[in-house]
Protein backbone atom coordinates (compact mmCIF):
# COMPACT_ATOMS: atom_id res chain seq x y z
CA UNK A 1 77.31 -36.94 30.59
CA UNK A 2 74.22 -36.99 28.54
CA UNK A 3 73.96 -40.99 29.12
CA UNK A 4 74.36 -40.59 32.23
CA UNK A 5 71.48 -38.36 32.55
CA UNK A 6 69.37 -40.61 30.81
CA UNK A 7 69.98 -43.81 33.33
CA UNK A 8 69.48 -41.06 36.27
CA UNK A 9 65.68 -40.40 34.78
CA UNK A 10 65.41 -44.31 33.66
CA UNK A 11 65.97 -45.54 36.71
CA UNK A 12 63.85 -42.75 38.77
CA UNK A 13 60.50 -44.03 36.82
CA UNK A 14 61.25 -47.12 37.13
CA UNK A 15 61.29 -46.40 41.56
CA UNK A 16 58.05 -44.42 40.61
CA UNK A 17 56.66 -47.92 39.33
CA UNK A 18 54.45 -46.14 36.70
CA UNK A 19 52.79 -49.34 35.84
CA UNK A 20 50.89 -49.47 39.29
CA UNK A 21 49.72 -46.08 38.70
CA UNK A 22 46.35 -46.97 36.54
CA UNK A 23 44.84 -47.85 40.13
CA UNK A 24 43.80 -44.24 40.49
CA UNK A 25 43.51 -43.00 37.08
CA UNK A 26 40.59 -45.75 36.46
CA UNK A 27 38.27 -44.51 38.76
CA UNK A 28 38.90 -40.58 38.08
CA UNK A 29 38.41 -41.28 34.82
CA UNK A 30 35.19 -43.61 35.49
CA UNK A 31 33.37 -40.57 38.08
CA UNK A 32 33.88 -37.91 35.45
CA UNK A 33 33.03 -40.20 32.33
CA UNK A 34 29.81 -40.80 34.54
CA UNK A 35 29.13 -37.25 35.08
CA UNK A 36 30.00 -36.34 31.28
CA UNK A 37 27.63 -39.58 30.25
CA UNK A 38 24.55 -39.14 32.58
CA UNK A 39 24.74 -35.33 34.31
CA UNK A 40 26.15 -33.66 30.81
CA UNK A 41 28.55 -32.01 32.87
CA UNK A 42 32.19 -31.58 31.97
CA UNK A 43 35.54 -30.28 32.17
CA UNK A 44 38.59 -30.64 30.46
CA UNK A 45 40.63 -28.52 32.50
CA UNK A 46 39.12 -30.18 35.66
CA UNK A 47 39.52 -33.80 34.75
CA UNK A 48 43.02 -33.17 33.91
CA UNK A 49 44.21 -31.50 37.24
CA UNK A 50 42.33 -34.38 38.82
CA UNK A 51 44.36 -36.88 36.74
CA UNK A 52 47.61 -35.37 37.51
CA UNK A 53 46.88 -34.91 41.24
CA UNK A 54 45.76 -38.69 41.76
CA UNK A 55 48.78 -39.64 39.78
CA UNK A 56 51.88 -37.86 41.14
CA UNK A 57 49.97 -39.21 44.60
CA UNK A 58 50.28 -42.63 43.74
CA UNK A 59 53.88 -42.21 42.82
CA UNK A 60 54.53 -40.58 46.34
CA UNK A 61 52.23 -43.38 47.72
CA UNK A 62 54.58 -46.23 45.78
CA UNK A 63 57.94 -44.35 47.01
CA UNK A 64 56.94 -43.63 50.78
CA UNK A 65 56.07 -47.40 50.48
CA UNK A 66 59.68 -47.76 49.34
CA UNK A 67 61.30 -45.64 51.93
CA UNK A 68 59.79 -46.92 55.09
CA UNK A 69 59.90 -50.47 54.04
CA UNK A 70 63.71 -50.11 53.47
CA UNK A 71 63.96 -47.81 56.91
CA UNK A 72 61.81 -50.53 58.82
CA UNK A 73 64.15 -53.64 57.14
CA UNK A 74 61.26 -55.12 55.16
CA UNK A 75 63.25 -54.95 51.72
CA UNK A 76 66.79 -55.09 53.39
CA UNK A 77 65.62 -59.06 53.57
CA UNK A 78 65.03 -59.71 50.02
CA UNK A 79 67.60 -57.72 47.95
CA UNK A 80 67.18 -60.02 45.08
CA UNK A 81 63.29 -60.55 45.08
CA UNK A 82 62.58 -62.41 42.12
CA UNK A 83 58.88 -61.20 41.15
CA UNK A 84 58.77 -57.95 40.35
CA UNK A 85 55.21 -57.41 41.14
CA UNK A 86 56.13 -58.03 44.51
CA UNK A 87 58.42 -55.99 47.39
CA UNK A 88 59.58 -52.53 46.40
CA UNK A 89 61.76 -51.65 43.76
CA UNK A 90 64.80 -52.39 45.06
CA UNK A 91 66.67 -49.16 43.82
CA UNK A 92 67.18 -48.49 47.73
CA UNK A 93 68.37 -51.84 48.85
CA UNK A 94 70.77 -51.68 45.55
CA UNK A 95 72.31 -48.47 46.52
CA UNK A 96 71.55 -46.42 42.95
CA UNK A 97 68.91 -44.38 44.73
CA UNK A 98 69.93 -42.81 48.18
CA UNK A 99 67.21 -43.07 50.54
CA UNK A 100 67.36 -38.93 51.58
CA UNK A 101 66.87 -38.01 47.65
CA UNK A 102 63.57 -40.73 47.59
CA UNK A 103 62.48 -38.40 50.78
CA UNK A 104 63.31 -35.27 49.22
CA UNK A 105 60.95 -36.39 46.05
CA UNK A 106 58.14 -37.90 47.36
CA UNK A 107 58.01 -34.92 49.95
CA UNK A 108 57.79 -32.91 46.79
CA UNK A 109 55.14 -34.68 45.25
CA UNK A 110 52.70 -34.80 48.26
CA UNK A 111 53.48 -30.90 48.19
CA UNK A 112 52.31 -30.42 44.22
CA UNK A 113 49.60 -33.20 45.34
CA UNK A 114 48.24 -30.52 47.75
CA UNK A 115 48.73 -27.27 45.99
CA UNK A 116 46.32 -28.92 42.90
CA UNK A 117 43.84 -29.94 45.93
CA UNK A 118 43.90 -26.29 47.22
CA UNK A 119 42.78 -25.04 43.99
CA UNK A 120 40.34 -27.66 43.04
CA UNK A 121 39.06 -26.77 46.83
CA UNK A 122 38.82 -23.02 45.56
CA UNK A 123 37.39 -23.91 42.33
CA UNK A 124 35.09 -26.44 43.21
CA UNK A 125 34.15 -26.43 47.29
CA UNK A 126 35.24 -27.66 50.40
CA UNK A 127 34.48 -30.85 49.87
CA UNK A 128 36.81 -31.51 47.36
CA UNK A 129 39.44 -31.22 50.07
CA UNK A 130 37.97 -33.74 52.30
CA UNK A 131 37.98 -36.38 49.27
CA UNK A 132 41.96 -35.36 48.77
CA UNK A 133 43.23 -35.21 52.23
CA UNK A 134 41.75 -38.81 52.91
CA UNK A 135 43.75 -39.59 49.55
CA UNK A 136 46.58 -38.04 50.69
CA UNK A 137 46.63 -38.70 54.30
CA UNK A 138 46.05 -43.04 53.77
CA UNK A 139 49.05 -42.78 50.90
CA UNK A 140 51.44 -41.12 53.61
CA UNK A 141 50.49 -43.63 56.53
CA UNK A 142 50.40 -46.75 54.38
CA UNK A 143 53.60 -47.55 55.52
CA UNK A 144 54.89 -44.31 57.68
CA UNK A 145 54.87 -44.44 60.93
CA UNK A 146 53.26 -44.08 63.76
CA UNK A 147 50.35 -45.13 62.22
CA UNK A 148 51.51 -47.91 59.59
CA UNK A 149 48.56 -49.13 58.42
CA UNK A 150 50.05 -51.51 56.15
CA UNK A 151 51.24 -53.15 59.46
CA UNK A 152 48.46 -53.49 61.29
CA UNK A 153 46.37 -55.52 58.40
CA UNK A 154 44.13 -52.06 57.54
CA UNK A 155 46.04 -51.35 54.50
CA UNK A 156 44.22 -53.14 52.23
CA UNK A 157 40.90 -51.88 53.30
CA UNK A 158 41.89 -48.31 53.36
CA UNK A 159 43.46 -49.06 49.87
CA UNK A 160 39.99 -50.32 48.60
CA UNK A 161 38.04 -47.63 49.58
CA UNK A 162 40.81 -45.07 48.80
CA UNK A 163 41.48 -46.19 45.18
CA UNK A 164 37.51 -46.66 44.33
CA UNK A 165 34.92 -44.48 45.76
CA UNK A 166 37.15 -41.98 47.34
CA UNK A 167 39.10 -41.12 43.89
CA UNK A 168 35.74 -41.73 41.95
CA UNK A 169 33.41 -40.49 44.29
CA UNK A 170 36.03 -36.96 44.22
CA UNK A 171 36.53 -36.81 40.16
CA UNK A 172 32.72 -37.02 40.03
CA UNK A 173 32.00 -34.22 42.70
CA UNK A 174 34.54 -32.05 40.96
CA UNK A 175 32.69 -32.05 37.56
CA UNK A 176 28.97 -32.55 38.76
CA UNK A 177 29.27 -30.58 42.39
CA UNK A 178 27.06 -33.02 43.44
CA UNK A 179 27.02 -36.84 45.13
CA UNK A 180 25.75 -40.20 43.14
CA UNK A 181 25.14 -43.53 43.78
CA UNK A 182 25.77 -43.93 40.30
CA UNK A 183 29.27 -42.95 40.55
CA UNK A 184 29.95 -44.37 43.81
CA UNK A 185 28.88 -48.20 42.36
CA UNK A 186 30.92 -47.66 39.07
CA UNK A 187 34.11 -46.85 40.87
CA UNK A 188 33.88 -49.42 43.56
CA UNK A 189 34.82 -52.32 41.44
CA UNK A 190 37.88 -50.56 41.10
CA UNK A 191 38.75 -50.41 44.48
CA UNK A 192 37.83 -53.96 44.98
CA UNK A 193 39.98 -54.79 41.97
CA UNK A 194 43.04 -53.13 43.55
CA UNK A 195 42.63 -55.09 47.42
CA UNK A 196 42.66 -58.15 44.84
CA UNK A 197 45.69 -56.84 43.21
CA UNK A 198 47.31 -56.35 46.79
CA UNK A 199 46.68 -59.15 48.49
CA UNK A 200 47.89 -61.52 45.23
CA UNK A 201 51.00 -58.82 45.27
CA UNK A 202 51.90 -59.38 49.32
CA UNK A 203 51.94 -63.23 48.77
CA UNK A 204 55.89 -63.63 47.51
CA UNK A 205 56.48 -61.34 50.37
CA UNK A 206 54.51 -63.82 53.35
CA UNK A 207 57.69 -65.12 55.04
CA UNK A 208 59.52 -61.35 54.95
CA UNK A 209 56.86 -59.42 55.99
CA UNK A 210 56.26 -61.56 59.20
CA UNK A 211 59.64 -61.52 59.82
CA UNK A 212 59.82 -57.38 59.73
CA UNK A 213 56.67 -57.22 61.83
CA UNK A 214 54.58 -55.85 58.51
CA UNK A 215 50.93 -57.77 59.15
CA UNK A 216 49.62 -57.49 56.11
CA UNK A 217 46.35 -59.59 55.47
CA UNK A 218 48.66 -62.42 54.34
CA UNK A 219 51.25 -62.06 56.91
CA UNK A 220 48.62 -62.56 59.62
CA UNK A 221 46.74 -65.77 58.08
CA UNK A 222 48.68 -67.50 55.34
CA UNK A 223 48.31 -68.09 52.24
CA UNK A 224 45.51 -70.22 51.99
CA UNK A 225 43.36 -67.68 53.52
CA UNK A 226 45.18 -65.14 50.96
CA UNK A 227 43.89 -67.09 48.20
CA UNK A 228 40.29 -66.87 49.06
CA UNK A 229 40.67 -63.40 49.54
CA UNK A 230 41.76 -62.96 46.21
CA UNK A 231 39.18 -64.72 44.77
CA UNK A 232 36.62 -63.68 47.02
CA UNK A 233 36.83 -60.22 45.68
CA UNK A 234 37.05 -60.90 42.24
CA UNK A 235 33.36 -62.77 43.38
CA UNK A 236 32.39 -59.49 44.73
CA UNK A 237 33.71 -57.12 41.82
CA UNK A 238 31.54 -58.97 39.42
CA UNK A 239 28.52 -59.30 42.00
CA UNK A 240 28.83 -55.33 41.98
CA UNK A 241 28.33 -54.69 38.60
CA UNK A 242 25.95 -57.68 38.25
CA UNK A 243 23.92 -56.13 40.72
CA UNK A 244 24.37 -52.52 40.04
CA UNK A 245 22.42 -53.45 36.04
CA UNK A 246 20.05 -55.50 37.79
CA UNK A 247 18.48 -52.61 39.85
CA UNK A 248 19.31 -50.04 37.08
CA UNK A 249 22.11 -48.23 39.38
CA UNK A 250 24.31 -48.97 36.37
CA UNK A 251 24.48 -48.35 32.79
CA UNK A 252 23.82 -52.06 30.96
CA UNK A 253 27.08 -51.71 29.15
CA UNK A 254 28.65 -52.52 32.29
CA UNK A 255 28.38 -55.70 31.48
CA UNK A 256 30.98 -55.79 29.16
CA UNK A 257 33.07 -55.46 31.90
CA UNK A 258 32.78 -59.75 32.07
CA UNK A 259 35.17 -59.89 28.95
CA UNK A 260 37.99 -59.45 31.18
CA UNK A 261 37.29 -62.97 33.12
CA UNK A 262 39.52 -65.29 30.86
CA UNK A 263 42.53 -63.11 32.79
CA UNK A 264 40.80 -63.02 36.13
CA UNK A 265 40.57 -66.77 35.47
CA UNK A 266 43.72 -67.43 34.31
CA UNK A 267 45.32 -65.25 37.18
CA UNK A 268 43.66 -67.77 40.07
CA UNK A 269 44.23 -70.92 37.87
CA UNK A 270 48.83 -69.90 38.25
CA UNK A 271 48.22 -68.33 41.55
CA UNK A 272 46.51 -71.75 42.92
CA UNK A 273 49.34 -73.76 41.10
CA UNK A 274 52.30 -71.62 41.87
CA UNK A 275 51.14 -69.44 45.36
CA UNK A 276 54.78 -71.29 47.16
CA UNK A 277 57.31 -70.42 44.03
CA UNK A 278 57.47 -66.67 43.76
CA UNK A 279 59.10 -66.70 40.53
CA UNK A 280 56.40 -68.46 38.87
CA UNK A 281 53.92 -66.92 40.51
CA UNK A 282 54.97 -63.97 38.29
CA UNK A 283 52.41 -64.87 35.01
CA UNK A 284 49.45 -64.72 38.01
CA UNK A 285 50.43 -60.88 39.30
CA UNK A 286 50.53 -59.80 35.53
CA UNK A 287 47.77 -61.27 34.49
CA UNK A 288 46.10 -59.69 37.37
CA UNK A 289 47.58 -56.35 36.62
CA UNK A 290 46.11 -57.09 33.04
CA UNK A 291 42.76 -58.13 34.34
CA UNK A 292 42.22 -54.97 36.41
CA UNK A 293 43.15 -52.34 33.70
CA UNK A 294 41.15 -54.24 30.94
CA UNK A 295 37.99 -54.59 33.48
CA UNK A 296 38.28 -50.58 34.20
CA UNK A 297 38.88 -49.93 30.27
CA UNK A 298 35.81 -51.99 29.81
CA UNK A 299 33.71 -49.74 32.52
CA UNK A 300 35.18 -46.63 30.90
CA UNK A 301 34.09 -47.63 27.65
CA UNK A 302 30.40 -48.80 29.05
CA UNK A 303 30.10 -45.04 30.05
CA UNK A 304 31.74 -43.57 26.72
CA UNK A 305 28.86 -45.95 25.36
CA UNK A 306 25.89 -44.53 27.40
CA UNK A 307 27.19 -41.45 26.77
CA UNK A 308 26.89 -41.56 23.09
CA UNK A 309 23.20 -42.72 23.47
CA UNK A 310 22.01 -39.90 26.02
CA UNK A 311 23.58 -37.55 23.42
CA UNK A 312 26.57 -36.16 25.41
CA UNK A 313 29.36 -33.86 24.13
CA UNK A 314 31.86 -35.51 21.24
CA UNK A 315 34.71 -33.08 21.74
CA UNK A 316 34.56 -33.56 25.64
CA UNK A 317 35.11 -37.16 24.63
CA UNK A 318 37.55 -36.37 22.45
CA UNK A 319 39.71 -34.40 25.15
CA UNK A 320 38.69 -37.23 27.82
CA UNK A 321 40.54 -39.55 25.58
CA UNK A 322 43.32 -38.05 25.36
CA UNK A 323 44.31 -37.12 28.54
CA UNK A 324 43.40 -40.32 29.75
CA UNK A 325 45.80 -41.69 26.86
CA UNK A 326 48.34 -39.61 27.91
CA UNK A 327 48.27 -40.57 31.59
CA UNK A 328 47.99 -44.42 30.75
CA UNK A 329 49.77 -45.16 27.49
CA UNK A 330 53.53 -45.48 29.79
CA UNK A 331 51.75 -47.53 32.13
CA UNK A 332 50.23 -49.73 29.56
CA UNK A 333 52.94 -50.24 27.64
CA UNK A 334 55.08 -51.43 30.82
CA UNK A 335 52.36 -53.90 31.22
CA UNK A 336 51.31 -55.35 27.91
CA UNK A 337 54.97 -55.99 26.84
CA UNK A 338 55.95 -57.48 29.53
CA UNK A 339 57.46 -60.93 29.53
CA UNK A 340 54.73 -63.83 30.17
CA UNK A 341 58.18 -66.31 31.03
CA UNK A 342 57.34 -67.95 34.78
């Protein structure tokens, strides 16, 4: 019974697909590093109620994805997908989750989403709710209809602002009660990251998704046209931070950020090789994944940086640290160890 028990929770986070999760942690944690680093303004409590809010909502987001792409056929026509960056995850099409209980959870989630938004709302102001119901409202109608953005080729815009300045622009207000520029350029890489991340992510899926009627980007133009997206916004992630410490918007440590190109590099190199074989296509989406997380540890750590020079608080560090560690250690540990074999 007890074993049993344990495959039930192993295989419901593994549907929750943890490891795409960082997406929205990175840029809370970047807006209220930048408020703790430049504003000396910080809370524990606050940052971690914004951390669990932004994460349980990307787990709904991942599993309404899951539900409606199963209810609209989209994953009924690849049961056995063979990248696992790609598609859902699969639990549906293989029977071991039923698609009611998926509902039932991701219903739940949405509902602890808002209750933490109501009191951040109370705590904090108004505006806090604004910054969560966009959140919430673009992670319900990704995929749900009747709006189905993902279907209409708007998803990956509204995911691009939603998982950069909205989430940053939100953990930021919630510390500092105020608006920055600042904060709105340090996220925003982040939410360019993630359309990359996407739009790499929706190529397997080109010949499915057309065939469902899902539009994505890719389904609409091809892959070709996929590809320069991809690297078109990795062009424009690195433009935004070059530009943002060339007018003095953002803290020079930024710059570290570049570290991270030998995976950005290596990521286009497979995905220009491979973009037709799905299978081996699946170094590229991990060393995507890879690229993204170490680029936003690498802007998290610019700001721990300018932090430390303008004098800020070393136990709010401390605590930053380790609720962020706590929130990302499953997720990096699903992505670091995973297999590199194409």
């Amino acid at each position: 019974m007890n074993e049993q028990l344990v495959d039930r929770v192993k295989i419901w986070f593994r549907a929750f697909r943890y490891h795409f999760v960082p997406p929205s942690m990175f840029p809370a944690a970047i807006g209220a590093l930048v408020s703790w680093a430049v504003d000396q303004t910080f809370s524990l409590w606050l940052f971690f109620l914004v951390m669990l809010g932004v994460s349980v909502n990307h787990i709904a987001l991942n599993m309404t994805d899951d539900y409606f792409d199963f209810k609209h056929a989209v994953d009924q026509l690849k049961p056995g997908a063979k990248n696992p960056y790609a598609g859902g995850s699969g639990f549906l099409t293989s029977g071991l989750i039923k698609p009611r209980a998926m509902f039932n959870v991701f219903v739940v989630m949405y509902c602890t989403v808002a209750v933490i938004g109501l009191y951040l709302g109370f705590l904090r102001g108004p505006l806090v709710l604004v910054f969560g119901s966009i959140g919430v409202f673009s992670s319900i109608f990704y995929t749900a209809p009747p709006i189905k953005f993902s279907h209409r080729g708007f998803g990956e815009l509204g995911l691009l602002i939603n998982f950069g300045p909205v989430i940053g622009l939100g953990s930021y207000f919630v510390q500092s009660q105020q608006l920055s520029l600042e904060a709105f350029l340090a996220t925003l890489p982040c939410g360019i990251m993630l359309f990359s991340m996407v739009v790499i992510n929706e190529i397997p899926d080109l010949e499915d998704d057309k065939k469902a009627g899902k539009l994505t980007l890719v389904a609409r133009y091809g892959n070709q046209t996929a590809i320069k997206l991809y690297a078109g916004s990795w062009v424009a992630t690195y433009l935004v931070i070059m530009l943002g410490v060339a007018s003095r918007m953002l803290t020079p440590f930024a710059l570290l950020a570049f570290l991270a190109f030998p995976l950005t590099y290596q990521s286009l190199k497979i995905l220009l090789a491979h973009h037709h074989d799905p299978q081996r296509m699946m170094p590229a989406n991990l060393a995507m994944i890879k690229s993204h997380s170490v680029t936003s540890l690498l802007l998290i750590g610019a700001y721990v940086l300018e932090g430390l020079v303008n004098g800020s608080d070393g136990l709010h560090l401390i605590g930053f640290m380790l609720v962020l560690l706590g929130f990302y250690l499953p997720a990096a540990l699903a992505i670091f160890r995973a297999p590199r074999t194409a």
